[in-house]
PDB file of N, CA and C in Angstrom:
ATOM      1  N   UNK A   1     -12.236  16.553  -9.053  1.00  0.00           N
ATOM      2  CA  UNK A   1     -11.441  15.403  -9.500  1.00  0.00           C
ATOM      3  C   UNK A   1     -12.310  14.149  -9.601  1.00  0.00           C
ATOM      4  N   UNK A   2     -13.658  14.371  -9.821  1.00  0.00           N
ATOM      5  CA  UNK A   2     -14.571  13.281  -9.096  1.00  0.00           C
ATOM      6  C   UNK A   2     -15.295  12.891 -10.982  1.00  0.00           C
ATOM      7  N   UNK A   3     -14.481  13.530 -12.433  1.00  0.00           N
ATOM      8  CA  UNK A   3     -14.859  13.197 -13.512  1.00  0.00           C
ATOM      9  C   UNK A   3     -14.045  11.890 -13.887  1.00  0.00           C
ATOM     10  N   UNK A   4     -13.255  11.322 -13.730  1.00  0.00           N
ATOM     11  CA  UNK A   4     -12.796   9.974 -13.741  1.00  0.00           C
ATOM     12  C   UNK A   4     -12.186  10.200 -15.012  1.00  0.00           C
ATOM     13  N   UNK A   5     -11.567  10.992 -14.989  1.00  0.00           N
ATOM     14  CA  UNK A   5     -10.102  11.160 -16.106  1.00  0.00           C
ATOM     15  C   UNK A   5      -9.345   9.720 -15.769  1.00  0.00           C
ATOM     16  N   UNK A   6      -8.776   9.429 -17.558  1.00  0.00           N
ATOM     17  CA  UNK A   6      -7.381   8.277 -17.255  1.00  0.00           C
ATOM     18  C   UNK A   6      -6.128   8.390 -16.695  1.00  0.00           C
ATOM     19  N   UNK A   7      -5.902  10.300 -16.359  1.00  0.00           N
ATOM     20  CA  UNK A   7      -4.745  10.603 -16.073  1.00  0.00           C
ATOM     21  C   UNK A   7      -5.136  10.507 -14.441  1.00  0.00           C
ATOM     22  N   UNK A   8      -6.421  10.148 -13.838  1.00  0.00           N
ATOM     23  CA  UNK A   8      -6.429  10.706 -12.644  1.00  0.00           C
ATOM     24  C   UNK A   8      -6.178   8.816 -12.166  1.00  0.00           C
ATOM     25  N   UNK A   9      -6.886   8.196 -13.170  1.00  0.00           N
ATOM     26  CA  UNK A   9      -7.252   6.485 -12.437  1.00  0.00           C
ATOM     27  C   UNK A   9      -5.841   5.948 -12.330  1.00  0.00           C
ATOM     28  N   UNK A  10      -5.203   6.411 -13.893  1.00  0.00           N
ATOM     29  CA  UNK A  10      -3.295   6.263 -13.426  1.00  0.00           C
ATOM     30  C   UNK A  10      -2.848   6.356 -12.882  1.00  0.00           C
ATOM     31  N   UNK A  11      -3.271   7.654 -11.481  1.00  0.00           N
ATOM     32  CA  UNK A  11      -2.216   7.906 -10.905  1.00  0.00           C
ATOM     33  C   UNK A  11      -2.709   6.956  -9.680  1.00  0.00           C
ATOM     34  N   UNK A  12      -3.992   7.010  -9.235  1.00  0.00           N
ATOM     35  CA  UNK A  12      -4.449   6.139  -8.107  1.00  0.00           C
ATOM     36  C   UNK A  12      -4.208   5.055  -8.382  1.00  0.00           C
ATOM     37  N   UNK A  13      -4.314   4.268  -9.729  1.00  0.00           N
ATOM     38  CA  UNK A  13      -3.426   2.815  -9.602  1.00  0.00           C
ATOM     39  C   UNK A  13      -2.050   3.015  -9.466  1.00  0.00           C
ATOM     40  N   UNK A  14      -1.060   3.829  -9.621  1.00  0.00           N
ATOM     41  CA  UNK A  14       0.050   3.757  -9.438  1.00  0.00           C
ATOM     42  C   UNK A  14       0.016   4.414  -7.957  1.00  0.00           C
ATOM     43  N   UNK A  15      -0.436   4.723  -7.650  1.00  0.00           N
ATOM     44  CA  UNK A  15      -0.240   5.013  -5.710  1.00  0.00           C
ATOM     45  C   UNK A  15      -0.472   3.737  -5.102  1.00  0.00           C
ATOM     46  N   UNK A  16      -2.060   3.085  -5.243  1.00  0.00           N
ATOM     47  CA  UNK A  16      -2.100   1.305  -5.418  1.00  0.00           C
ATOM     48  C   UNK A  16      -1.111   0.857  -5.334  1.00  0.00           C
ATOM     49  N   UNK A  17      -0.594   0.569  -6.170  1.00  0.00           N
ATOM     50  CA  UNK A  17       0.747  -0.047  -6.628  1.00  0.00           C
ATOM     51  C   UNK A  17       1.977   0.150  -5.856  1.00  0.00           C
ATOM     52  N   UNK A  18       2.140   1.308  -5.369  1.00  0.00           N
ATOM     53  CA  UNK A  18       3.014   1.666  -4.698  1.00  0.00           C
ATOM     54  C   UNK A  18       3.083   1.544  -3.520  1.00  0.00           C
ATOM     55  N   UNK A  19       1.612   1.375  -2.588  1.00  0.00           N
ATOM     56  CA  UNK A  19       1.831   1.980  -0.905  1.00  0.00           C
ATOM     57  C   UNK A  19       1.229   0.898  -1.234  1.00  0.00           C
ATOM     58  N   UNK A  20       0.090  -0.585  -1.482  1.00  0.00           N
ATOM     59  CA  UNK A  20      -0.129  -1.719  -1.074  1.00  0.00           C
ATOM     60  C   UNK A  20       0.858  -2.131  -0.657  1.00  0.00           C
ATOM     61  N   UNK A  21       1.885  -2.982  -1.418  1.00  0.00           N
ATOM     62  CA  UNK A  21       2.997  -3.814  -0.691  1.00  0.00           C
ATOM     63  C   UNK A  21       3.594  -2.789   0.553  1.00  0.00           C
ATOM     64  N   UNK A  22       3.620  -1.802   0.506  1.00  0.00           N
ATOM     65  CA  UNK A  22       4.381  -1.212   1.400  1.00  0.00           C
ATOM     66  C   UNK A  22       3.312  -1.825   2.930  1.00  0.00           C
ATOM     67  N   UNK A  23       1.962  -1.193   2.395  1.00  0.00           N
ATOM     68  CA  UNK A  23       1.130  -1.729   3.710  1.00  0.00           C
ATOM     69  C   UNK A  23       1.199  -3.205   4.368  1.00  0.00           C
ATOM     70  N   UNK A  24       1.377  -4.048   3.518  1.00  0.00           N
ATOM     71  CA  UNK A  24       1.553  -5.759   3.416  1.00  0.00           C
ATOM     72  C   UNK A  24       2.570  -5.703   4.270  1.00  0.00           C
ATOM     73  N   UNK A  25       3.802  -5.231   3.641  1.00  0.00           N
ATOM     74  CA  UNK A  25       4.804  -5.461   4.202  1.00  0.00           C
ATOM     75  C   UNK A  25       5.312  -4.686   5.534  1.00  0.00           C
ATOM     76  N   UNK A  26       4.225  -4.010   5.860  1.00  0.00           N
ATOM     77  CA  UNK A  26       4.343  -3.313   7.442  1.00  0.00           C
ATOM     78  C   UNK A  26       3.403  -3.958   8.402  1.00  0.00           C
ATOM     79  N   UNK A  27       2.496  -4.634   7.929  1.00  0.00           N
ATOM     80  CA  UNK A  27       1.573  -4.971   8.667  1.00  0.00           C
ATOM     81  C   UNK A  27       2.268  -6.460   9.183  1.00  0.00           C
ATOM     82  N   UNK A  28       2.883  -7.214   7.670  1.00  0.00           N
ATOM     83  CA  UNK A  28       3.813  -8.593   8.156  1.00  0.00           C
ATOM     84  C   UNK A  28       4.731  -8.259   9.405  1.00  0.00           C
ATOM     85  N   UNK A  29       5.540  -6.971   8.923  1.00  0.00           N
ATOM     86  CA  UNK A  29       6.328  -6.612  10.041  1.00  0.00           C
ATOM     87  C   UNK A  29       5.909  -6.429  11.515  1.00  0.00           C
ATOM     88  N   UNK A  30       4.943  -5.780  11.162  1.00  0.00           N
ATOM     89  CA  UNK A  30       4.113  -5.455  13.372  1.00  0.00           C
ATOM     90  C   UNK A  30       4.096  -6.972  13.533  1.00  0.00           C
ATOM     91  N   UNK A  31       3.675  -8.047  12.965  1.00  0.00           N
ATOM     92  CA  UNK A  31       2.983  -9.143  13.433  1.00  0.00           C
ATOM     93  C   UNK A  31       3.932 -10.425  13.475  1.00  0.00           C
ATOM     94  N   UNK A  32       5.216 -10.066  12.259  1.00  0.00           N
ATOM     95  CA  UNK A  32       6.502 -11.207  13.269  1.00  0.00           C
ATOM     96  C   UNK A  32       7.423 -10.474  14.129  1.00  0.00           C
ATOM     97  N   UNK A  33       7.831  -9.075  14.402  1.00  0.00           N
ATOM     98  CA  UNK A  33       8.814  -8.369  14.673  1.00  0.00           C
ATOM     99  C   UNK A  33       8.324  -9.299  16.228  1.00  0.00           C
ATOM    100  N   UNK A  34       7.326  -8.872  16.908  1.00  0.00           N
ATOM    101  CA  UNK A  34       7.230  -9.165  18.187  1.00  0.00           C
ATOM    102  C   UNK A  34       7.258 -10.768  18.791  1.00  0.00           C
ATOM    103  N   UNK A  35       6.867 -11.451  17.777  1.00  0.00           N
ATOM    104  CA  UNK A  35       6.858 -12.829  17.672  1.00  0.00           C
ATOM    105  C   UNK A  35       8.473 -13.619  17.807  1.00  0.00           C
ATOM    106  N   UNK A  36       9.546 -12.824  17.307  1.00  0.00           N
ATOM    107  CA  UNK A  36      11.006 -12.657  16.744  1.00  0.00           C
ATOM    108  C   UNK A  36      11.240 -12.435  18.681  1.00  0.00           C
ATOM    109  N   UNK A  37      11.034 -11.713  19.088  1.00  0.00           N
ATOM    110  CA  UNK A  37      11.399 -10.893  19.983  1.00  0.00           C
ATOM    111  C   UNK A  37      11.413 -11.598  21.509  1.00  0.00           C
ATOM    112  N   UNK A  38      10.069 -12.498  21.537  1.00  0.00           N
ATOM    113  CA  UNK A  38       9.965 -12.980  22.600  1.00  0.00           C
ATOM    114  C   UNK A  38      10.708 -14.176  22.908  1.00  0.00           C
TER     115      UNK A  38
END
């Protein structure tokens, strides 16, 4: 998988795309949830 097809870079930008904000928005979460808490 290491020939750099457009069908392959598509899909890794659309995984990108998909699990960044998710990471953003989990990492925001660990770091006010506990802040909220105390």
């Amino acid at each position: 998988m290491a020939n750099g097809t457009p069908a392959a870079t598509q899909l890794a930008a659309y995984v990108d795309n998909k699990f960044f904000p998710f990471y953003c928005g989990l990492i925001v979460f660990l770091i006010i949830i506990p802040r909220y808490r105390r």
